[in-house]
C-alpha atoms as a PDB file:
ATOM      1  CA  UNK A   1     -40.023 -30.906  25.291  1.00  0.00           C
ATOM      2  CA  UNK A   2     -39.914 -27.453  27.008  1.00  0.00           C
ATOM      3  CA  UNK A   3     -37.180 -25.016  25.778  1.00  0.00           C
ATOM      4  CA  UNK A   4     -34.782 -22.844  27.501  1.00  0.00           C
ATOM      5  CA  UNK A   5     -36.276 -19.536  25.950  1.00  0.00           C
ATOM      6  CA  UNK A   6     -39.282 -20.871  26.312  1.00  0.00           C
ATOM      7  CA  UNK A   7     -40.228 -18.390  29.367  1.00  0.00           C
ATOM      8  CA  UNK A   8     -38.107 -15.362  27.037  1.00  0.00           C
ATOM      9  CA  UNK A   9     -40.239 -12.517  26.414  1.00  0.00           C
ATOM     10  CA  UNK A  10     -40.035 -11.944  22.787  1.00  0.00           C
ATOM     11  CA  UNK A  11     -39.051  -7.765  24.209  1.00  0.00           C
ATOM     12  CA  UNK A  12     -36.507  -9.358  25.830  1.00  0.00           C
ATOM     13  CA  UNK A  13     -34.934 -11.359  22.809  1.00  0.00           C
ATOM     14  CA  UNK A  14     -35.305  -8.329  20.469  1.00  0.00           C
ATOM     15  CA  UNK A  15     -33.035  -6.680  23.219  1.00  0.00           C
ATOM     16  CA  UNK A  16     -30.157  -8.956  22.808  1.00  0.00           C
ATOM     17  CA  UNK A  17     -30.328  -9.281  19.316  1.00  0.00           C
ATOM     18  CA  UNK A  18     -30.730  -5.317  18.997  1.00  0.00           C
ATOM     19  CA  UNK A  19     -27.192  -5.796  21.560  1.00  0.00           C
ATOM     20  CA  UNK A  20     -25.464  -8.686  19.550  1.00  0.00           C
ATOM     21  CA  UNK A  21     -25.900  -6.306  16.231  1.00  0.00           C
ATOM     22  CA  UNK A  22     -24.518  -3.396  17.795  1.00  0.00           C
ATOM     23  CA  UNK A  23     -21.599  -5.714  18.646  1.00  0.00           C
ATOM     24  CA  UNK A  24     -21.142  -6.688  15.713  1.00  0.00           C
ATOM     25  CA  UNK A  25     -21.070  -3.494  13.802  1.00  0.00           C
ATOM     26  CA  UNK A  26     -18.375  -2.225  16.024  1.00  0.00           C
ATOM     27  CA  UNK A  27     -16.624  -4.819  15.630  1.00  0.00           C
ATOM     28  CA  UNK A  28     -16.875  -4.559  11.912  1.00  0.00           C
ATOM     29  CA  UNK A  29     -16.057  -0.617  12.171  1.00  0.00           C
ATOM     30  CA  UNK A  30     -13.092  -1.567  14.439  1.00  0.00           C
ATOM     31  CA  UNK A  31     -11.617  -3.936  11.688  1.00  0.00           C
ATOM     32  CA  UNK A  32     -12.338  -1.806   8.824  1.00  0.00           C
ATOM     33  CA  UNK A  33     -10.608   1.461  10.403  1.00  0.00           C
ATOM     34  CA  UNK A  34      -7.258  -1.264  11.122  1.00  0.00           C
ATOM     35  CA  UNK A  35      -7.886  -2.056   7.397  1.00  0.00           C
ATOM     36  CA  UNK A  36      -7.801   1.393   6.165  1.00  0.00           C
ATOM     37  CA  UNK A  37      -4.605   2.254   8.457  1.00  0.00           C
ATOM     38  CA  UNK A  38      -3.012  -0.978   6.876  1.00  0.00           C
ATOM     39  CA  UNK A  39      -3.772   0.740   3.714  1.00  0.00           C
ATOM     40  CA  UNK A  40      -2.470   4.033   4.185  1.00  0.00           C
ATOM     41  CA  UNK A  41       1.106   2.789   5.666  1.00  0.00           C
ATOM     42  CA  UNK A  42       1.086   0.577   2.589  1.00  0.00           C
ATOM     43  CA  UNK A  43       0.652   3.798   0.463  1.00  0.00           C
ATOM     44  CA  UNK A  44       3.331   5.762   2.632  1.00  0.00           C
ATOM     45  CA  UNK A  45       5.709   2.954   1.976  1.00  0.00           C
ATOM     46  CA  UNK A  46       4.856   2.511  -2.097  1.00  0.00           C
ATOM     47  CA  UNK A  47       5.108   6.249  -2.236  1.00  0.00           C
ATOM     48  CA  UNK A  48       8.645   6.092  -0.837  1.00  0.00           C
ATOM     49  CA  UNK A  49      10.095   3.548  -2.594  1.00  0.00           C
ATOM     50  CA  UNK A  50       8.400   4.835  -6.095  1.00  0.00           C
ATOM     51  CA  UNK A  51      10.286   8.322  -5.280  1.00  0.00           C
ATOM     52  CA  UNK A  52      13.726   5.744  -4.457  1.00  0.00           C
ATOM     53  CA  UNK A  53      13.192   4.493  -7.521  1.00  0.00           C
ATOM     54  CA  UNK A  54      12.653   7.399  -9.293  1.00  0.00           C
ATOM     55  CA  UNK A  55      15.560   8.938  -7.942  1.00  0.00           C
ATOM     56  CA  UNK A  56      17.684   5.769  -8.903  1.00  0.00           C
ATOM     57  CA  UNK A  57      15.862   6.002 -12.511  1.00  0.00           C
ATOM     58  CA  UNK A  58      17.508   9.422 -13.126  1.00  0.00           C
ATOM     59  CA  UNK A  59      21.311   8.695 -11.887  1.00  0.00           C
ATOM     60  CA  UNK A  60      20.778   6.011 -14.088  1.00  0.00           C
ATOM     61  CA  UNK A  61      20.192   8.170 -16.955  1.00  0.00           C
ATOM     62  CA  UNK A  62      22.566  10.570 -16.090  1.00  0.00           C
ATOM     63  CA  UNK A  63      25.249   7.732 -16.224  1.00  0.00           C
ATOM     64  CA  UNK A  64      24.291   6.421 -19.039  1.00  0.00           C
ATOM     65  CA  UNK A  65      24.644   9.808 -20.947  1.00  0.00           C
ATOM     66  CA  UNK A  66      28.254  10.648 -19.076  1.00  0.00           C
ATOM     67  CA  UNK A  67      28.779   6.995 -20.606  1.00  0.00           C
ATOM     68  CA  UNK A  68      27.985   8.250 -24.220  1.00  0.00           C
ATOM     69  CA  UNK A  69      29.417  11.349 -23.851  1.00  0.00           C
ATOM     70  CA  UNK A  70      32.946   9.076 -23.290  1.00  0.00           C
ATOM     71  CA  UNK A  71      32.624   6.920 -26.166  1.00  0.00           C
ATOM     72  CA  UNK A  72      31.744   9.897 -28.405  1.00  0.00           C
ATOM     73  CA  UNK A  73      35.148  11.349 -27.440  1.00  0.00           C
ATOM     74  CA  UNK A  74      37.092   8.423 -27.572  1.00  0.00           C
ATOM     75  CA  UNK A  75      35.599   8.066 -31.256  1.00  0.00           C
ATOM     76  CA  UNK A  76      36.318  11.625 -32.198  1.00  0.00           C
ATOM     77  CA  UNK A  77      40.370  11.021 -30.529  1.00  0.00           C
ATOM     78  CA  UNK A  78      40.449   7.796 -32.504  1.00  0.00           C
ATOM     79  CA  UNK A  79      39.290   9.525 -35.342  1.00  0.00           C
ATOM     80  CA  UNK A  80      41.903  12.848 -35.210  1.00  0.00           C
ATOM     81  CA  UNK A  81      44.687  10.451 -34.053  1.00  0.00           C
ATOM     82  CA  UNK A  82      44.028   7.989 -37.210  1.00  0.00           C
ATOM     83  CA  UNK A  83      44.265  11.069 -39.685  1.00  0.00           C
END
């Protein structure tokens, strides 16, 4: 049974498949450059919301130690008013 590519030089083929590859690898390139752009806005983002957090960290902190310093004075008035 005769086949379409029968009458395909086999210069010809190599052609297309030499095109089809090409294809191929830009499309590859194409998705791995929108990959490494999804990557970096990730990283912009993280990098953001670490420095939020950060920032939240340390007003924790510092209300936690204006907290301390209140109950250390309320001890020490409880203390003088006691004696």
């Amino acid at each position: 049974m005769p086949n379409k590519f029968d009458n395909v030089k086999d210069e010809d083929f190599l052609d297309v498949m030499g095109y089809v590859q090409e294809e191929r690898a830009r499309a590859m390139a194409a998705a791995i450059l929108r990959l490494k752009k999804s990557i970096d806005e990730f990283n912009a983002k993280s990098s953001e919301q670490t420095r939020k957090m950060i920032r939240l960290t340390k007003w924790i902190t510092g209300l936690t130690m204006a907290m301390l310093v209140a109950v250390i004075v309320q001890i020490v008035l409880i203390i003088k008013n006691s004696l």
